[in-house]
Protein backbone atom coordinates (compact mmCIF):
# COMPACT_ATOMS: atom_id res chain seq x y z
CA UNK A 1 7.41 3.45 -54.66
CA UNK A 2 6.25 3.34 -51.10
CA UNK A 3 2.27 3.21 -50.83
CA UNK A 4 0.57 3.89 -47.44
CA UNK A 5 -2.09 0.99 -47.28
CA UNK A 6 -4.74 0.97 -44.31
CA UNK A 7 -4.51 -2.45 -42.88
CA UNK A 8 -7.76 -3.23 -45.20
CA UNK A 9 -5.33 -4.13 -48.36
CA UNK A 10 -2.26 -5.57 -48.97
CA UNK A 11 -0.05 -5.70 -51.92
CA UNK A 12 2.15 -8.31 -53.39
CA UNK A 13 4.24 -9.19 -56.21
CA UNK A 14 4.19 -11.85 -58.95
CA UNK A 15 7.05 -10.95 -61.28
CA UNK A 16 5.23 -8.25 -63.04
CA UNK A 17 1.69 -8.89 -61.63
CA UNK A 18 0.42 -6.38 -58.75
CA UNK A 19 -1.71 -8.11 -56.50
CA UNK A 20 -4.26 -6.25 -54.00
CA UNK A 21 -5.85 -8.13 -51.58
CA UNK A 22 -8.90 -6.90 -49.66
CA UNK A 23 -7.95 -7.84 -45.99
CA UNK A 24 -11.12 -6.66 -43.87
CA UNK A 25 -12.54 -10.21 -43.01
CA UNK A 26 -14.41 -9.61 -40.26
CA UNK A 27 -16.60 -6.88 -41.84
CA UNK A 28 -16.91 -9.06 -45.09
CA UNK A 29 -14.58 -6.90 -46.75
CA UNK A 30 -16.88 -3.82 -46.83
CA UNK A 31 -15.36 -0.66 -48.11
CA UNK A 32 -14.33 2.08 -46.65
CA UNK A 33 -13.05 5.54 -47.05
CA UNK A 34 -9.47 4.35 -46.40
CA UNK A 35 -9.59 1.57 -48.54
CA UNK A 36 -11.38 2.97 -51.97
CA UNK A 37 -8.44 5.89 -51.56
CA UNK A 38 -5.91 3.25 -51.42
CA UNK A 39 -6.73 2.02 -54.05
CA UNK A 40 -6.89 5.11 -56.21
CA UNK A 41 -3.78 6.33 -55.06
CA UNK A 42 -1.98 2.67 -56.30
CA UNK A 43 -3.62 3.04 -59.28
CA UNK A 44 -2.98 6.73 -60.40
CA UNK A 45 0.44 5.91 -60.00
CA UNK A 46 1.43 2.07 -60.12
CA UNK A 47 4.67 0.80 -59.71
CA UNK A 48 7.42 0.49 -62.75
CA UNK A 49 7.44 -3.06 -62.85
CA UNK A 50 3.94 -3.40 -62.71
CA UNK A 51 2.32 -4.68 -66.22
CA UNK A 52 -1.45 -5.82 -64.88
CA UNK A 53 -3.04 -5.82 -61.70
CA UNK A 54 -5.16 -8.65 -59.58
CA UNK A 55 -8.19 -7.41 -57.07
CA UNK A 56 -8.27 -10.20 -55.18
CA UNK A 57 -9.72 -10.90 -50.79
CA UNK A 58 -9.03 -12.89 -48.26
CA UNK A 59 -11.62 -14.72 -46.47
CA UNK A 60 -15.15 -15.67 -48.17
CA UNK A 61 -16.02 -12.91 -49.91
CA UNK A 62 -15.15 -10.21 -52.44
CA UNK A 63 -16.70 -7.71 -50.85
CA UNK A 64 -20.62 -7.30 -49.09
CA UNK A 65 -20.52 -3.94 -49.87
CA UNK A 66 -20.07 -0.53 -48.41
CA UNK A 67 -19.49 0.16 -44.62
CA UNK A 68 -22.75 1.75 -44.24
CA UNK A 69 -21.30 3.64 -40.65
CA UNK A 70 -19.89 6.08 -43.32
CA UNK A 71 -23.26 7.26 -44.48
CA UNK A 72 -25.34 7.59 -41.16
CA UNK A 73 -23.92 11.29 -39.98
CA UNK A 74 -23.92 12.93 -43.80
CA UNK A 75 -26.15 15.25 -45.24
CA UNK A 76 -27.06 15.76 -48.24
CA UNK A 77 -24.11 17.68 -49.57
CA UNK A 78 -21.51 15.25 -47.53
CA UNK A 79 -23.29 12.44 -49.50
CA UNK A 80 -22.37 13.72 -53.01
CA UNK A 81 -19.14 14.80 -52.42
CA UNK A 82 -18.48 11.21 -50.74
CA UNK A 83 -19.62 9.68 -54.33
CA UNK A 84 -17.70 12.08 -56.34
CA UNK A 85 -14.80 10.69 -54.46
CA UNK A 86 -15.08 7.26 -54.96
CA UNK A 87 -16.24 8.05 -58.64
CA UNK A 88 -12.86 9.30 -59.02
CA UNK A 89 -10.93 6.28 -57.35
CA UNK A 90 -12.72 3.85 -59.44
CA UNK A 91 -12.08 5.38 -62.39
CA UNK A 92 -8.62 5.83 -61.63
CA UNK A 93 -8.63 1.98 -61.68
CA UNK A 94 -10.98 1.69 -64.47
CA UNK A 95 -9.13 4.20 -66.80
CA UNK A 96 -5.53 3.69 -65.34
CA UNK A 97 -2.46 2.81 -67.72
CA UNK A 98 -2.68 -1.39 -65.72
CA UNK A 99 -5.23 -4.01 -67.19
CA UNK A 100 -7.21 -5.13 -63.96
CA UNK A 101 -8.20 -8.59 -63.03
CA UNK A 102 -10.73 -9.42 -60.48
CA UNK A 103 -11.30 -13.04 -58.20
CA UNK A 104 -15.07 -12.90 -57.33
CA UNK A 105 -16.25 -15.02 -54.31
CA UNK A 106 -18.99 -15.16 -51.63
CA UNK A 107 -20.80 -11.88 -51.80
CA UNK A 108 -19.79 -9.40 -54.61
CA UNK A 109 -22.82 -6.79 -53.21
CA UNK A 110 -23.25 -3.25 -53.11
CA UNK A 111 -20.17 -1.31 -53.53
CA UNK A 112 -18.31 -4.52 -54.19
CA UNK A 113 -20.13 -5.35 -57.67
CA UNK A 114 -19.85 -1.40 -57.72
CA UNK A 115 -15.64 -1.95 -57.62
CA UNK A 116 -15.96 -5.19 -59.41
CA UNK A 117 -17.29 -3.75 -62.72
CA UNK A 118 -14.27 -0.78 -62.81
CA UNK A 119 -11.97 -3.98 -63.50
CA UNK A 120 -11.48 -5.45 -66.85
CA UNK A 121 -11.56 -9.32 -66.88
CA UNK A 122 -13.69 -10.65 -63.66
CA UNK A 123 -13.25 -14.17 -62.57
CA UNK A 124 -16.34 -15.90 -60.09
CA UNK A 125 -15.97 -18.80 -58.13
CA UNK A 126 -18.77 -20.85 -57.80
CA UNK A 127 -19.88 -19.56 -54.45
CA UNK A 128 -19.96 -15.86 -55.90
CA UNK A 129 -23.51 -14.00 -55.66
CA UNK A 130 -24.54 -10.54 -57.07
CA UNK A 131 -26.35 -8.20 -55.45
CA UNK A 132 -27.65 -4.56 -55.18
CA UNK A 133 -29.35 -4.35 -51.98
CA UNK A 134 -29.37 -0.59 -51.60
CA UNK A 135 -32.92 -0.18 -52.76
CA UNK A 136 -34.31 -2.60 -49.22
CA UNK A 137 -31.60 -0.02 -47.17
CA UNK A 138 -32.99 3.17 -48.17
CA UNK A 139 -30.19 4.61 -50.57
CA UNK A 140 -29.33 4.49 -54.37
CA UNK A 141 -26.13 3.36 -55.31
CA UNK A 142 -23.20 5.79 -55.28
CA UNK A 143 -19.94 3.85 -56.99
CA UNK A 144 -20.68 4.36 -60.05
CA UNK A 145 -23.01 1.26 -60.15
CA UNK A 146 -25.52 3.38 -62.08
CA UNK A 147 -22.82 4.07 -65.43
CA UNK A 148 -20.85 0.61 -65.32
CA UNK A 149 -23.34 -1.98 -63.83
CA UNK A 150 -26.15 -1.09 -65.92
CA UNK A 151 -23.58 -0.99 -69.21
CA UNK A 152 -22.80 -4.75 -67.87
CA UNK A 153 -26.52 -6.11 -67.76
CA UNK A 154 -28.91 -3.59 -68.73
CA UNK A 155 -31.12 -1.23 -67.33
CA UNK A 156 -33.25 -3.62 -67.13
CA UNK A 157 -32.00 -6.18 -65.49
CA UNK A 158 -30.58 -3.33 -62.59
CA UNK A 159 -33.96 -2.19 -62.41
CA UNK A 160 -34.67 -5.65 -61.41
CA UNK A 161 -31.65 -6.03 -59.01
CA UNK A 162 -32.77 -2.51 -57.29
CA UNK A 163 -36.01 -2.63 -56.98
CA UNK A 164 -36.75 -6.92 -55.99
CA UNK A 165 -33.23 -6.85 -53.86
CA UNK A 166 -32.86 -10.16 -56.46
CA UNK A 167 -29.58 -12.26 -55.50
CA UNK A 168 -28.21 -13.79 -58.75
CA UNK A 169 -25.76 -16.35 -58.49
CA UNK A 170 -22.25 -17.28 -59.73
CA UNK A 171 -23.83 -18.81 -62.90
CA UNK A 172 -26.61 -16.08 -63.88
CA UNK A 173 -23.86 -13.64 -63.51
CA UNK A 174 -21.57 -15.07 -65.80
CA UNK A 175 -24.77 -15.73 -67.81
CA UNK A 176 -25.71 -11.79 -67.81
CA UNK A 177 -21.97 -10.52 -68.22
CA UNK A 178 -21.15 -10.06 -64.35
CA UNK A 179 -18.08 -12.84 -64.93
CA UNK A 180 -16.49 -13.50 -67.80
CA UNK A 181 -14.72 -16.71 -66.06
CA UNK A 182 -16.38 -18.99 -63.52
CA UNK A 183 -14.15 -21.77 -61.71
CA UNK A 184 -14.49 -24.16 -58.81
CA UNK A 185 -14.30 -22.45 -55.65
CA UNK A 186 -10.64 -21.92 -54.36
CA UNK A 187 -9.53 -21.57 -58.12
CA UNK A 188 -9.96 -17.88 -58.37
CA UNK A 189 -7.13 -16.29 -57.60
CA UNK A 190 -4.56 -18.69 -59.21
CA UNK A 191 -6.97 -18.33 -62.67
CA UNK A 192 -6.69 -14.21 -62.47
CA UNK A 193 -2.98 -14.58 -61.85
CA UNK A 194 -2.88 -16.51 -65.25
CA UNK A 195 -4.77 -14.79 -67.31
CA UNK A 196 -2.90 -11.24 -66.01
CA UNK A 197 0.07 -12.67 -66.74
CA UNK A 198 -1.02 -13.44 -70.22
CA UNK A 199 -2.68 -9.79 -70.57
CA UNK A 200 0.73 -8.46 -69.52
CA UNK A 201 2.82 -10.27 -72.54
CA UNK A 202 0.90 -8.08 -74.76
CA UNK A 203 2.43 -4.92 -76.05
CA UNK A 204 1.71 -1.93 -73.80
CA UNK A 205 0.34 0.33 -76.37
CA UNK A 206 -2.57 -2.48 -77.46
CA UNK A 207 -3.46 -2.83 -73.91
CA UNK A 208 -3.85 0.92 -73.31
CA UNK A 209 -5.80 0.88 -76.80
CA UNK A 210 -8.18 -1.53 -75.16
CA UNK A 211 -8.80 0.05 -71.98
CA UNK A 212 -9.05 3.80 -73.28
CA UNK A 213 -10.52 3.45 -76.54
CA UNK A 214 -12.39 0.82 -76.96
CA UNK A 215 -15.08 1.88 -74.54
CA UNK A 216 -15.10 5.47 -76.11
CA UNK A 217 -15.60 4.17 -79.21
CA UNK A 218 -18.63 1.81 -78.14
CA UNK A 219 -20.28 4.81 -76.77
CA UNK A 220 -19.51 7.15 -79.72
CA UNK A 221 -21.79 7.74 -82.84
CA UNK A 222 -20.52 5.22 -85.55
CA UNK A 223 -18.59 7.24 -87.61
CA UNK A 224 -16.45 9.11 -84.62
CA UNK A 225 -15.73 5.20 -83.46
CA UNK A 226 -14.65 4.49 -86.73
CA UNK A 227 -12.17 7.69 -86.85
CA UNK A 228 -11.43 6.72 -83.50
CA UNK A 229 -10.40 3.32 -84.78
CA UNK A 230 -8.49 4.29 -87.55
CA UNK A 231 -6.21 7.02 -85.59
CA UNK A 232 -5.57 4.35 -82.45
CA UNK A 233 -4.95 1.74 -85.13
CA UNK A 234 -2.31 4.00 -86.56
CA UNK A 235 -0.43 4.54 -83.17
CA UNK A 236 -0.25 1.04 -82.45
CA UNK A 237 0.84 -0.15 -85.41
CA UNK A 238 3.69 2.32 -85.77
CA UNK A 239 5.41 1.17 -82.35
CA UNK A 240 8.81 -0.80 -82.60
CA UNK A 241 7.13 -3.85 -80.78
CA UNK A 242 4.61 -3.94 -83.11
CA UNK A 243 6.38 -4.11 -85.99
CA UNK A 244 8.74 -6.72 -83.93
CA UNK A 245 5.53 -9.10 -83.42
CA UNK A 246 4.16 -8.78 -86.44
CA UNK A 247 7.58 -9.93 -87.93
CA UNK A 248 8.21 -12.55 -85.66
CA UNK A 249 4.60 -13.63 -87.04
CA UNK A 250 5.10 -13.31 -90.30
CA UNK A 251 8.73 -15.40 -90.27
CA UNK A 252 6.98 -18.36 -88.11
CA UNK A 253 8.24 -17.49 -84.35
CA UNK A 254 4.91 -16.57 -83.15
CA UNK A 255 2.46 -18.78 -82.38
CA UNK A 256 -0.83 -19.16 -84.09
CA UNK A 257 -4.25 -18.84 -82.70
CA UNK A 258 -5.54 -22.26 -82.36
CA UNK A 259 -9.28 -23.68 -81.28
CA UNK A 260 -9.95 -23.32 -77.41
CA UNK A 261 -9.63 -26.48 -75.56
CA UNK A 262 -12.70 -26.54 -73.29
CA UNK A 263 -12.28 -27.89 -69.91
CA UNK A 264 -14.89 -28.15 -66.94
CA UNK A 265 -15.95 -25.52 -65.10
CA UNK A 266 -14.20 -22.91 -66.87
CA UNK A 267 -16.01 -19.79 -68.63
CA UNK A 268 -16.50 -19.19 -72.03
């Protein structure tokens, strides 16, 4: 499949890895219309061969945000529909059939954190720094910020992010459950490469079990999250890979899970 990309992102192939790279360096990779829709589009319908997906950038930063030209001419209407749009984008990626890997560096602010907490597995360099400035610019965020960042850290914590215009770094976001990964700077990319390449040796049904029901069920009443369990437990089980791993398990071809080996610098 053929996608129409703006200049802003590029995509590129590692075996079954789809890699999107913000390309907008000299605006700090703020979003735009163009982009966001890109990236929805790729994500409501990925390619065959893809089995996860990297969100990656070029330059020194993730992304500082949104291009705030979009907002200055749109009233008040304009302004929801505009967030109602990108709601739907992100979610695309959020709730799509590919497991998402992000590579966090330089500023991850804004609309960036906003597109940063739709993926799955997030990976920060050490010169990565969280913000939500849009309380010291005279809006309120509009990505989806409100559901996904506050699930991340809090309302709390938000409340402190909006209201202060408080810059956390690379470490207090990992800390606070921005990052589940940090790495030295320049390690970022090749470390969400790796660890989508491990998601996508799983079996397809247990990743789409992950992504699609195991945030329902967190944010279901106890007993519907148990039901929930049991019925998604059922489908996966009953697949012909399944019952191929669990064999292979059971007859000693599989490997066993063995005690992490920690190394420096990486997250826990």
């Amino acid at each position: 499949m053929a996608y129409d990309f703006p200049e802003s992102l590029t995509l590129t192939r590692q075996g079954h890895i789809a890699v999107l790279t913000l390309s907008r360096v000299a605006k700090r990779n703020a979003l735009d219309g163009p982009t966001v829709h890109a990236l929805g589009r790729f994500f409501e319908e990925p390619p065959e061969w893809a089995r996860a997906a990297v969100i990656a950038a070029d330059g020194d930063h993730f992304s500082a945000g949104l291009d705030l030209s979009e907002l200055v001419e749109r009233d008040a209407m304009g302004g929801v529909l505009h967030s109602r749009g990108w709601h739907r984008m992100f979610t695309a990626i959020e709730y799509g059939t590919l497991p998402v890997v992000s590579a966090l560096k330089g500023a991850v602010v804004g609309a960036g954190l906003e597109l940063a907490a739709t993926t799955h597995i997030r990976v920060a360099e050490r010169s990565t720094f969280f913000a939500l400035p849009e309380g010291q610019r005279g809006i309120f965020v509009g990505g989806g910020a409100a559901v996904r960042v506050a699930r991340l850290i809090g309302v709390s914590r938000m409340t402190d992010l909006m209201l202060t215009g408080r810059v956390l770094s690379a470490e207090e976001g990992e800390r606070l459950g921005l990052a589940h990964y940090l790495v030295e700077d320049g390690e970022g990319l090749a470390k969400a490469v790796a660890l989508a390449e491990r998601i996508a040796e799983n079996s397809p049904v247990s990743n789409y079990a992950v992504l699609h029901a195991l945030p329902r069920i967190a944010e279901a009443d106890p007993e519907t999250g148990l039901m929930m369990e049991s019925l998604m437990a059922g489908v996966a089980q009953s697949s012909a890979e399944a019952k191929e791993r669990l064999a292979a398990f059971l007859d000693g071809r599989a490997a066993k899970v063995r005690p992490p080996v920690v190394a420096g610098g990486e997250g826990r």
